[in-house]
Structures are given as C-alpha cells and as structure tokens.
Protein backbone atom coordinates (compact mmCIF):
# COMPACT_ATOMS: atom_id res chain seq x y z
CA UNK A 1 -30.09 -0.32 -12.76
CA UNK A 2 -26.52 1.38 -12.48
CA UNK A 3 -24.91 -1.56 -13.58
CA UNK A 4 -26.66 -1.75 -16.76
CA UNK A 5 -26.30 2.20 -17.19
CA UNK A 6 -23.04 1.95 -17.30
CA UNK A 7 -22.71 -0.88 -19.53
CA UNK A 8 -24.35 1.28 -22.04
CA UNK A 9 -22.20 4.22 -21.60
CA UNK A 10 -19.35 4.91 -23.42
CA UNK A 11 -16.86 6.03 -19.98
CA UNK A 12 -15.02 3.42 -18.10
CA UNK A 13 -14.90 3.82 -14.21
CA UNK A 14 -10.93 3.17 -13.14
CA UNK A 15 -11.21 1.97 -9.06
CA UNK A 16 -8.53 4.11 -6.93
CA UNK A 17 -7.34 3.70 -3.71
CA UNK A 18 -6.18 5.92 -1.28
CA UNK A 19 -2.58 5.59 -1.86
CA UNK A 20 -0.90 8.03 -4.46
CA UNK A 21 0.62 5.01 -7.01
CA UNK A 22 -3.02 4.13 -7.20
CA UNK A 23 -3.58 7.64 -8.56
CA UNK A 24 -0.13 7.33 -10.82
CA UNK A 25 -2.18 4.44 -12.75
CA UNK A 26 -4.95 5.88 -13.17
CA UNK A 27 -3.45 9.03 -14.22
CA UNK A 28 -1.31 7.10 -17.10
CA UNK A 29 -4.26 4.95 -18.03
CA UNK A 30 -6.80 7.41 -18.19
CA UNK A 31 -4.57 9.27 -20.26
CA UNK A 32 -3.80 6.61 -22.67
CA UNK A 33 -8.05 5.89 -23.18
CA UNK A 34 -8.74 9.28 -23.38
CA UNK A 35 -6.10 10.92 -25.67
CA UNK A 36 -5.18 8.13 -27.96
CA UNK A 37 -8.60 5.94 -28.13
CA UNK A 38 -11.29 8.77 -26.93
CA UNK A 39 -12.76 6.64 -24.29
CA UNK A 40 -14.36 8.27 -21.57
CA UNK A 41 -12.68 7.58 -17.87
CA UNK A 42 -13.78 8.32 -14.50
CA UNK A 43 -11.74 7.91 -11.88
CA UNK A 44 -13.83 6.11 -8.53
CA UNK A 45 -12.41 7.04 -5.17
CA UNK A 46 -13.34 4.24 -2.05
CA UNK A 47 -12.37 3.60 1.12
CA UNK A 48 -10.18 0.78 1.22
CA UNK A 49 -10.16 -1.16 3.72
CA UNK A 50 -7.08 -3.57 2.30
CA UNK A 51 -10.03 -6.52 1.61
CA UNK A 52 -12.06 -7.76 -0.45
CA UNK A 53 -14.88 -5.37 0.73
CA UNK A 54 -13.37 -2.92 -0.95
CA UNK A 55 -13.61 -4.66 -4.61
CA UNK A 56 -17.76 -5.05 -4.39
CA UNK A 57 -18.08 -2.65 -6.74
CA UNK A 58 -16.24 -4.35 -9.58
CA UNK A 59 -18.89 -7.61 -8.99
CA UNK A 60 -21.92 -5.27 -10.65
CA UNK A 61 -19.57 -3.12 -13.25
CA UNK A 62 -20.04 0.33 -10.96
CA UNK A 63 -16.43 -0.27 -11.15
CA UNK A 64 -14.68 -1.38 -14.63
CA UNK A 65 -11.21 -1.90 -13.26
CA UNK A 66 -8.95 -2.06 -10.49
CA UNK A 67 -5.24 -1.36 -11.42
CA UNK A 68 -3.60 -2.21 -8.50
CA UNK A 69 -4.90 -4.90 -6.03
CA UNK A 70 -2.39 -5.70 -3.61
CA UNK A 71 -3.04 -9.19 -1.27
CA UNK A 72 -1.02 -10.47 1.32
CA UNK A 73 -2.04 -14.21 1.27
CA UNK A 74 -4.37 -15.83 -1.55
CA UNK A 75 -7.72 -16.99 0.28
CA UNK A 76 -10.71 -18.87 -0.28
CA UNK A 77 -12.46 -16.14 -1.60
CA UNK A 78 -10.22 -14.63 -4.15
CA UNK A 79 -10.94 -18.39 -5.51
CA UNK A 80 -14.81 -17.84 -5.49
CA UNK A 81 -14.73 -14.30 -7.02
CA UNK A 82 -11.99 -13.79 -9.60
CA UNK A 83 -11.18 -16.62 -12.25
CA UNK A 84 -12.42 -16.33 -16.13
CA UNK A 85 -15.83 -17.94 -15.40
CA UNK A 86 -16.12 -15.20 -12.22
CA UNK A 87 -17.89 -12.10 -10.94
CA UNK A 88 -14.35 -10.69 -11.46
CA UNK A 89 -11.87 -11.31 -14.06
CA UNK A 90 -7.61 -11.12 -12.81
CA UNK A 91 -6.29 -9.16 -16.20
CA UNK A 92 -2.62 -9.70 -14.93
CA UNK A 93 0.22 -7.91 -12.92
CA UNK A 94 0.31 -4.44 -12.36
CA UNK A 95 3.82 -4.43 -13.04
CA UNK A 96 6.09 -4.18 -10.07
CA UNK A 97 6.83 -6.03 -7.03
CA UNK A 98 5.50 -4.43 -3.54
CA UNK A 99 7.22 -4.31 0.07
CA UNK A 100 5.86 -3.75 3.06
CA UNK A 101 8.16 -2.85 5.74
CA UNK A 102 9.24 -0.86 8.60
CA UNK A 103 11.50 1.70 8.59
CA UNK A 104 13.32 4.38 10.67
CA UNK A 105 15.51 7.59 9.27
CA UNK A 106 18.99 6.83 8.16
CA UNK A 107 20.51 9.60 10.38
CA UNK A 108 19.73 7.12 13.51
CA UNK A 109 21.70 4.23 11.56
CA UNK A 110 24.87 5.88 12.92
CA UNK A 111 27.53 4.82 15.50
CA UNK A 112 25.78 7.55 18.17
CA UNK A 113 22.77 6.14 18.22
CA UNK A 114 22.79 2.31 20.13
CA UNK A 115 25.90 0.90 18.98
CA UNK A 116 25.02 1.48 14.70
CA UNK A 117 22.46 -0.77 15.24
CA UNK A 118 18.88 0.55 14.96
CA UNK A 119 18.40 -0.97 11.51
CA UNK A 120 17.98 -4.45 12.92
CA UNK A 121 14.38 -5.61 15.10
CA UNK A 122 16.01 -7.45 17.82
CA UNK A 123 18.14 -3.78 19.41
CA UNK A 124 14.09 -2.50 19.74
CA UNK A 125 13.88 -5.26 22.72
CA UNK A 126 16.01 -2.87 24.80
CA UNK A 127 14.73 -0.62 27.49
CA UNK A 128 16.48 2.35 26.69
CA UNK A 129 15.53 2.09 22.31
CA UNK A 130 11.54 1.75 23.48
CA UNK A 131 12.34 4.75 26.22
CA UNK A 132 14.13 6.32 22.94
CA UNK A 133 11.16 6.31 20.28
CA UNK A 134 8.55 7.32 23.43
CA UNK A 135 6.27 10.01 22.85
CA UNK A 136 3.02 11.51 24.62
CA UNK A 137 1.13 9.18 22.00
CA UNK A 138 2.57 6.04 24.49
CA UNK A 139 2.00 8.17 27.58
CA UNK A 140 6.20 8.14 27.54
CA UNK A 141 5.58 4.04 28.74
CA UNK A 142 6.75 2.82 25.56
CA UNK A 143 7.95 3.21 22.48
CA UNK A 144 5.89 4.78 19.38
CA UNK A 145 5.55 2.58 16.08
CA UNK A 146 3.38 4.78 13.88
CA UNK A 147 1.41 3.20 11.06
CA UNK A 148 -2.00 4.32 9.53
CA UNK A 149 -5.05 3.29 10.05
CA UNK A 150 -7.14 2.19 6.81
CA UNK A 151 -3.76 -0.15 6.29
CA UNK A 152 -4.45 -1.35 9.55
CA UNK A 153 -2.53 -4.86 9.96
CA UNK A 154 -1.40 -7.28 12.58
CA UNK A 155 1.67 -4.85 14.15
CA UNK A 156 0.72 -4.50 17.31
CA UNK A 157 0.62 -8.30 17.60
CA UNK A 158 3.58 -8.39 15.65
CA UNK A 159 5.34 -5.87 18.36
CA UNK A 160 4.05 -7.91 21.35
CA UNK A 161 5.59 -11.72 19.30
CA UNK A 162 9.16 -10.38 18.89
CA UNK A 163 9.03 -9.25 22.52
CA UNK A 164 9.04 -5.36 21.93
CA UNK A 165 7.68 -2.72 24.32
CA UNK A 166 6.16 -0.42 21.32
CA UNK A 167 2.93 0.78 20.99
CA UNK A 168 1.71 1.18 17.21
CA UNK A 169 0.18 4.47 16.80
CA UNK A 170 -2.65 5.08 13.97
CA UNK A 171 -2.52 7.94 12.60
CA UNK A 172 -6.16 8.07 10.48
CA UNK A 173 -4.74 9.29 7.10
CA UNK A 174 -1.48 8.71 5.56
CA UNK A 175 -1.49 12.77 4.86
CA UNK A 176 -0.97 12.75 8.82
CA UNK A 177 1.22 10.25 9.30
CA UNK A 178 3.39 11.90 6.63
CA UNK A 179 3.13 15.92 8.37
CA UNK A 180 4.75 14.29 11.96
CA UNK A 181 7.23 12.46 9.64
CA UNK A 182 8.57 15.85 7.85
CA UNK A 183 8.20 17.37 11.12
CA UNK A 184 10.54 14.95 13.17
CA UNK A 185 12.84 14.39 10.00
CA UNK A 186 13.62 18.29 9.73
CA UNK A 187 14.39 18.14 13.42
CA UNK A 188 16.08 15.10 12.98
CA UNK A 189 14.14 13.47 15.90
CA UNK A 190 13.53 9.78 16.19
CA UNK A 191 10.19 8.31 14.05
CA UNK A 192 9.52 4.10 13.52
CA UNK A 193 7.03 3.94 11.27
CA UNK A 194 5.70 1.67 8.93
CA UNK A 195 5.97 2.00 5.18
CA UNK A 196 5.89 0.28 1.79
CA UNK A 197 7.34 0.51 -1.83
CA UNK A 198 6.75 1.86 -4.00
CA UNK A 199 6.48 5.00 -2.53
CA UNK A 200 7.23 9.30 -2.71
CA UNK A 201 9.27 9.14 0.02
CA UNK A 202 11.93 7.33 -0.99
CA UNK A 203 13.15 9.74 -4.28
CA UNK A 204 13.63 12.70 -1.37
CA UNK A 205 13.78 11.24 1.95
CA UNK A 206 16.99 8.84 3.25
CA UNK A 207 15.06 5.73 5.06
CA UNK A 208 16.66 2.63 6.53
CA UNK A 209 14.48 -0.78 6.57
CA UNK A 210 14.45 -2.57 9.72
CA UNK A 211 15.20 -6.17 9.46
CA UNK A 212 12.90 -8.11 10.68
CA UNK A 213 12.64 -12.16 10.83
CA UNK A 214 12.31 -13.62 7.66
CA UNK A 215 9.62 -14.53 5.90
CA UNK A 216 7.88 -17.80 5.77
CA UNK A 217 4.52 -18.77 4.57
CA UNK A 218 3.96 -20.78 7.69
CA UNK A 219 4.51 -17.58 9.69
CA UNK A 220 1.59 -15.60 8.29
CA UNK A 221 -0.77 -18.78 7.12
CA UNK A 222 -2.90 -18.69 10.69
CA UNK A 223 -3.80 -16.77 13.40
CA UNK A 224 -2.82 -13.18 12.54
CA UNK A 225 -1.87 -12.48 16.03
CA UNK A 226 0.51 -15.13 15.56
CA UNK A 227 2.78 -13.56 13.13
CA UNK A 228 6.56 -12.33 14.03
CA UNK A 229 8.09 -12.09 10.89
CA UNK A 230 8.60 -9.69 7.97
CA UNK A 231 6.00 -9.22 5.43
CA UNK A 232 5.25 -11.08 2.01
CA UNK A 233 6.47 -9.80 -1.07
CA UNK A 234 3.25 -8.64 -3.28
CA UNK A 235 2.67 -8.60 -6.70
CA UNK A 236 -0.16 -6.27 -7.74
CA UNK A 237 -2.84 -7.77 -9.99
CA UNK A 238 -5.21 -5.22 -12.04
CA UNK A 239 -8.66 -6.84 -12.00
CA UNK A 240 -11.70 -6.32 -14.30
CA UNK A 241 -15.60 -6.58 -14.02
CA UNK A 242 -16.34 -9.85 -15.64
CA UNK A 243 -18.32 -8.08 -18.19
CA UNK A 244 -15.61 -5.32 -19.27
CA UNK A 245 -13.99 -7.08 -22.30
CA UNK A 246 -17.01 -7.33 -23.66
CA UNK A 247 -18.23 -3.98 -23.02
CA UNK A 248 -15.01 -2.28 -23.22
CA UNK A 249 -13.08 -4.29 -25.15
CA UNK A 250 -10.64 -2.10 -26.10
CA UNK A 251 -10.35 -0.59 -22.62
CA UNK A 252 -9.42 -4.19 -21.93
CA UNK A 253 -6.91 -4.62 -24.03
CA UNK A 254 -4.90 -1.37 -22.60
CA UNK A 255 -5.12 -2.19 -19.37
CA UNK A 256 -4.54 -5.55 -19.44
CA UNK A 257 -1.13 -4.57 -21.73
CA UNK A 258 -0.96 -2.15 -18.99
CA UNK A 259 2.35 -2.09 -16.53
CA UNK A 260 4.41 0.23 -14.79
CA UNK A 261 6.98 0.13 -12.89
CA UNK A 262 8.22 0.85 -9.55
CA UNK A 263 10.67 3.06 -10.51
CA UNK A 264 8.39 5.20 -12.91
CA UNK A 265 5.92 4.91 -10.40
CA UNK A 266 8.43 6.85 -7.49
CA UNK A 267 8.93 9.27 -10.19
CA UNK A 268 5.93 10.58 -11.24
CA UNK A 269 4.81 10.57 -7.56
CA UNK A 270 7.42 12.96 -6.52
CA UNK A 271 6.53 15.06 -9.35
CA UNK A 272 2.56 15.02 -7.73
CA UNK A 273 4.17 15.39 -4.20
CA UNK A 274 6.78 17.99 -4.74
CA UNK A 275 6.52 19.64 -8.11
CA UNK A 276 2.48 20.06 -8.79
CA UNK A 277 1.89 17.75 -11.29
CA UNK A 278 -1.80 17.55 -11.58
C-alpha cells in the first residue's frame, strides 16, 4: 500500500506544478523542513491539467501537500473533497494574489503602432491589428493569440465573444511559448500572448496588459464558451492530505505558516531563469 508506506516514512512529498513559482515554494519549503527541522522532502512533479484531476494524489497521501492551488471559480467538488472532515484538508493562502491576463510588448503601446492604442481589447476588432499579429501559425487569415496548452482555457471562445478575428495558438510547453517570445521581443516584432502573475518575465521583460471587459461573476458562472470578459482574481490555497497533520505534524505547521509573496516570488524566479540558481 503506497499510501500507508509513506505514512510511515519520515519524507514528506511537496506536489509541483509545471510552472516555475510552483518550484519557488517548494524550493523555500523544502529548505525550511530539511535544514532547520531535518524532515525529509521530495519534490512530486505531475501534469497539471489546471483541475481537480490533478490533486488525486493528495486524496491517498502519495502527495502530502500542494503549495499552490490556483481555481478560477469554487465548484461543487472542491465542496465534496477539501473541508476539515475531507479527503483533503485547505491549510490556507499561499500568500499572494494571482492574475491572469493577456498581454502584448510595451514597444507596440506607442503612437506608431494603431493610434497608441494596442493596450485596450476593443482596437484587436480591426482588420488591419488581426492582419498585424498574423503569422504562418493562422495561415496569415488572422491574427495569432499564443497561449499554452496544459493552461488550456476558454480563449478561443473568448476571441470569437468580443468579436475578434484571432486564432489562439498552443504552444505545448510554456519553455516554447517563452523561446518565440525572446525571439520576437529581440526583434521587436509583434507577439499577443497570454500570461499571468506572478511571473519571471516581468523583473526583465517590459509587458503591457490588455484591457479587457471587466470582470463579473455572472460572466464566467456558465457556459465557458460564454465568457467575454477578463479573468478572476485568484488567491492560491496550499492544500494538505487529510492525514498530514497527523503524520507530519510539524510539516503542517510550516506550511500552513507558510506564505510568500509575489514579489519574492518574481525574484527568486529570475534568479532560476537568468542567474542559475539551482
């Protein structure tokens, strides 16, 4: 039984994602349990899928924690599975506020380029901004919104509702997504691409959000093909196997005290990114 294997050992799995701040937790957390308390960490790499698919492993303790669970709307089943009598226990914030947005390089927010006006959704309805952001990805027919796949969302229905000609563009890993960006941004070439704080990008790279409609509840409650407005603000929530205070109890107690922020979050990723930190 791995579940009970575990339970018995004296290591503490730590659930990452494949997005670098997930990493940045981990890191600090794993550092704390190992250097100051001599608790064993392993650090559990998944593919997330951005649902609750993603979190089985936390029902049977093959996962201990999850330090950063983002959620766009609270459902039905985060009512079934997390709550203090639950397969899953909610140990509190992660610490910082998360935005989802889309964004475009500040050198096209500039009076050359439409009229100063390519930080606002409703200039993308024109002919010549979708003919602008074409590429052979759109067959040149329309314009390119690039996103990446495993966050995979409602944008191309999103797109279609506010009545622009743009075709969203997965690109599989965010590692890809991010070698066209530096590529276009060095050339200073035209990129609309989808992107979220915190983030590495943002303590080297000048990026202008897009304003889109604003948010409402109603908006995204629904049919997701339905939405046309801008994203929810997300709070992160670290989660626990039910089992983990009990098992780990003072593992418990450091990450629930746990919390970073986004600030030292951007930092320490661009030391990963651009200076080697391990």
């Amino acid at each position: 039984d791995p579940a009970a294997s575990l339970a018995l050992a004296p290591t503490v799995a730590l659930l990452e994602h494949d997005w670098l701040a997930s990493a940045v937790d981990n890191w600090v957390v794993k550092f704390l349990l190992e250097e100051q308390l001599g608790i064993g960490v392993k650090r559990v790499g998944v593919d997330d899928l951005l649902d609750w698919g993603s979190l089985s492993p936390l029902f049977n303790g093959t996962v201990t924690f999850d330090l950063e669970y983002w959620e766009y709307q609270p459902d039905a089943w985060y009512s079934s599975a997390v709550g203090p009598s639950r397969s899953i226990h909610d140990l509190g914030p992660s610490g910082f506020a998360a935005s989802v947005g889309w964004y475009v390089p500040s050198y096209l927010v500039a009076p050359q380029y439409f009229d100063n006006e390519l930080d606002y959704w409703r200039t993308y309805r024109r002919a010549d901004v979708a003919a602008f952001f074409a590429t052979a990805a759109t067959n040149f027919t329309s314009g390119e919104w690039s996103g990446v796949s495993p966050y995979y969302g409602p944008e191309q229905d999103m797109l279609r509702n506010l009545g622009l000609n743009f075709t969203a563009v997965w690109y599989e890993q965010e590692k890809l997504l991010f070698e066209e960006f530096h590529r276009r941004y060095a050339e200073r070439r035209p990129i609309f691409m989808y992107l979220y704080t915190p983030h590495w990008v943002f303590s080297r790279f000048n990026l202008t959000r897009v304003s889109l409609p604003a948010y409402t509840a109603q908006c995204w409650e629904g049919d997701p093909s339905k939405v046309s407005c801008d994203y929810p603000l997300i709070i992160p929530r670290k989660l626990g196997w039910a089992q983990a205070h009990t098992r780990h109890p003072l593992a418990s107690a450091v990450v629930q005290n746990f919390a970073i922020s986004e600030v030292d979050q951007e930092a320490i990723m661009a030391r990963i990114v651009f200076d080697g930190l391990p």
